[in-house]
C-alpha atoms as a PDB file:
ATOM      1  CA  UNK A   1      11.450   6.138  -7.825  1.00  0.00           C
ATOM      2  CA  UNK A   2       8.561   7.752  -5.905  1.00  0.00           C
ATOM      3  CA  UNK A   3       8.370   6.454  -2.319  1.00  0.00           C
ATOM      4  CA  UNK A   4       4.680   6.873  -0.676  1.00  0.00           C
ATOM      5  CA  UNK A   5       4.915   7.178   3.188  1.00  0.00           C
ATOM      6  CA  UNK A   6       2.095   4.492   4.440  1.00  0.00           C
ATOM      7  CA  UNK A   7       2.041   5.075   8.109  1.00  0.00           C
ATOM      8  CA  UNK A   8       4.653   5.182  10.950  1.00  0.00           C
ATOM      9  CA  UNK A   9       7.789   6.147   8.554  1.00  0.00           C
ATOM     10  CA  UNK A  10       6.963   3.246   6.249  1.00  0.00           C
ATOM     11  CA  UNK A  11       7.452   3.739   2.823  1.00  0.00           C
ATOM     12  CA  UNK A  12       6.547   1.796  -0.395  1.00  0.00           C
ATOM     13  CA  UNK A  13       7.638   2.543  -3.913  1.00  0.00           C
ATOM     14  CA  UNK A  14       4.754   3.485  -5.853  1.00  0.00           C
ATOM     15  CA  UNK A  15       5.771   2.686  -9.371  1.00  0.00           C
ATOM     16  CA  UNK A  16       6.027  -0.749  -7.445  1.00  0.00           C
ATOM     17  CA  UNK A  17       2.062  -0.790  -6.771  1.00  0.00           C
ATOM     18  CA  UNK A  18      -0.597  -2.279  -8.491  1.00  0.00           C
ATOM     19  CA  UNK A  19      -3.938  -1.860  -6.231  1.00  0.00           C
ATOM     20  CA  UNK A  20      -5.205  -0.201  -2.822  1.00  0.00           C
ATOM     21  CA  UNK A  21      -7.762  -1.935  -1.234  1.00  0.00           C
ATOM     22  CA  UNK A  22     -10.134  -2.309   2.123  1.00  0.00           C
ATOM     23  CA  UNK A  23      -8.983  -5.648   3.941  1.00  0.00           C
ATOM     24  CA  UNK A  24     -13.133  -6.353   4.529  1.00  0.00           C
ATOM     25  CA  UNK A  25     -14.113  -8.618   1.714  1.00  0.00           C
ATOM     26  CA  UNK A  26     -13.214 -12.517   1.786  1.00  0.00           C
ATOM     27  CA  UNK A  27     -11.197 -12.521  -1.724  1.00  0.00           C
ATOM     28  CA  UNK A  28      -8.813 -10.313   0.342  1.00  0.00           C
ATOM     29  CA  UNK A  29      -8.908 -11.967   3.224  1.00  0.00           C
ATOM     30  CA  UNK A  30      -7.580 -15.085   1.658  1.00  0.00           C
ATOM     31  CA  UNK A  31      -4.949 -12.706  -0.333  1.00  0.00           C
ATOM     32  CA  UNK A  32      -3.615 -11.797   2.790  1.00  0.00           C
ATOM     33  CA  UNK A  33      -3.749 -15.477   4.299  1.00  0.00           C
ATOM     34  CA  UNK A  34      -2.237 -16.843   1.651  1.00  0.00           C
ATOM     35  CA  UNK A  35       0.515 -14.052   1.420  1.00  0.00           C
ATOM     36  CA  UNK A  36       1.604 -15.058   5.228  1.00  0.00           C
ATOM     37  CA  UNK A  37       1.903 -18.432   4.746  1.00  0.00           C
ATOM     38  CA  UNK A  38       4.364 -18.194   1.520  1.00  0.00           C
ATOM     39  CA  UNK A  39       6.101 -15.589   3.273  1.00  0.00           C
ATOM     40  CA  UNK A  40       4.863 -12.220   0.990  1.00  0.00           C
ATOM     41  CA  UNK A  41       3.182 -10.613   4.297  1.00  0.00           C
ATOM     42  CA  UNK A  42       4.306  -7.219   5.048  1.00  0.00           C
ATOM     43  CA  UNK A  43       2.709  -5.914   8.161  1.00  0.00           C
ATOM     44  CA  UNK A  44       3.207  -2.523   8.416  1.00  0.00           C
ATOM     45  CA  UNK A  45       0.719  -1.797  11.328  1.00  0.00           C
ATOM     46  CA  UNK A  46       2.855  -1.737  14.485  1.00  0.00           C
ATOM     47  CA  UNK A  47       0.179  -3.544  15.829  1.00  0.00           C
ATOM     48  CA  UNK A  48      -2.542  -1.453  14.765  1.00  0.00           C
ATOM     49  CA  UNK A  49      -6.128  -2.810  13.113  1.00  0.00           C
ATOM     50  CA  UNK A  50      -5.863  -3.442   9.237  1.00  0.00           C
ATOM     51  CA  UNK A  51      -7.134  -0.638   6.837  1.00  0.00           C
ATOM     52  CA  UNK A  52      -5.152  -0.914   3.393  1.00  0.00           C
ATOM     53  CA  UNK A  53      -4.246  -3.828   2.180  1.00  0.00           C
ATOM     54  CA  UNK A  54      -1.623  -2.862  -1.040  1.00  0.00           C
ATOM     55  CA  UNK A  55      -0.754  -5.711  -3.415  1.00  0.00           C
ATOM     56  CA  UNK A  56       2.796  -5.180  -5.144  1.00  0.00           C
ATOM     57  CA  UNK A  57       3.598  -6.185  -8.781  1.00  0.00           C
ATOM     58  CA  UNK A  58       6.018  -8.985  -6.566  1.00  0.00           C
ATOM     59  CA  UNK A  59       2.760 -10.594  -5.153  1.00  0.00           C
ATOM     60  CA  UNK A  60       3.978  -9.134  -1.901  1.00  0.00           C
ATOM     61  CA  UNK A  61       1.354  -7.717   0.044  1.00  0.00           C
ATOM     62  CA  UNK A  62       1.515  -5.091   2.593  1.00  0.00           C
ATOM     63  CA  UNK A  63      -0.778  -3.948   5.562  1.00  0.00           C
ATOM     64  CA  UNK A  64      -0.925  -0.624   6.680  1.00  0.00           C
ATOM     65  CA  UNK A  65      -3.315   1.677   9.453  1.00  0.00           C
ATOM     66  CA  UNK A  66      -3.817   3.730   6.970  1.00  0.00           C
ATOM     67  CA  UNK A  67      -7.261   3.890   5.250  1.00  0.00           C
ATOM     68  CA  UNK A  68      -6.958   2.801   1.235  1.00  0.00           C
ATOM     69  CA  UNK A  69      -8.490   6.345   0.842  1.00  0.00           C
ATOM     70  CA  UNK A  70      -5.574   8.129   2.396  1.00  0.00           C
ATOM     71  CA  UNK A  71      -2.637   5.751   0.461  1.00  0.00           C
ATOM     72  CA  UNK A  72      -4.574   6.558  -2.603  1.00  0.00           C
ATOM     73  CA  UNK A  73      -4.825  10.066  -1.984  1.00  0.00           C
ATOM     74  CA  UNK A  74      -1.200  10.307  -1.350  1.00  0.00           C
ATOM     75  CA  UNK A  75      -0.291   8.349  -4.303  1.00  0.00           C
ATOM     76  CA  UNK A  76      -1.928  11.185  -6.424  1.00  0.00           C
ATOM     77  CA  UNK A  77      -0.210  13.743  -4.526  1.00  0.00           C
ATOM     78  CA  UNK A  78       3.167  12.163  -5.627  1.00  0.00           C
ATOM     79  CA  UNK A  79       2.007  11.815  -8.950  1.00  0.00           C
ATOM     80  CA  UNK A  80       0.280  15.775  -9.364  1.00  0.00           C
ATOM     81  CA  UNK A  81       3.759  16.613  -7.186  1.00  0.00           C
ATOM     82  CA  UNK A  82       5.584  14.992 -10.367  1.00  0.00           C
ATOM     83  CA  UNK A  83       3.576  16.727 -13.054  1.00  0.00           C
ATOM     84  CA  UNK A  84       4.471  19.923 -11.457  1.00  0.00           C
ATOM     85  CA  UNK A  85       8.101  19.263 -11.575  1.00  0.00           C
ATOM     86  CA  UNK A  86       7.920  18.117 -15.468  1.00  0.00           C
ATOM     87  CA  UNK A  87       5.936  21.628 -16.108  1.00  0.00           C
ATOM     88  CA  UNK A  88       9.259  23.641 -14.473  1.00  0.00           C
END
């Protein structure tokens, strides 16, 4: 299990993830609405604007500060991280 930090000590499992993406287009916009009212929201901006908006193979979805850019970057940190360690 490879945990991916996504902003203020908040952690997701990335073998758990199934898409990064920017909260700006509609589609996601009603993802996200819909998510809150069946009770799937995860806000993980302490308040913060919206940058990432990460979907979960459990339809939960999760907000974080971070920009998708950086959560996706760090995602293939863990997984280059993990290649390394099968190499050793």
């Amino acid at each position: 299990m490879k945990l991916i930090n996504i902003g203020f000590g908040n952690m997701i499992n990335a073998n758990r993830m199934v898409v990064v993406v920017s909260p700006e287009s509609a589609p996601i916009k009603r993802i996200v609405a819909e998510a809150k009212e069946n009770g799937n929201l995860i806000d993980a901006t302490h308040g913060r604007r919206t940058r990432a908006v990460i979907i979960t193979d459990s339809n939960h979805v999760v907000l974080s500060y971070l920009q998708a850019e950086t959560v996706a970057s760090r995602l293939d940190e863990e997984a280059d991280d993990e290649e390394e360690d099968d190499d050793a």
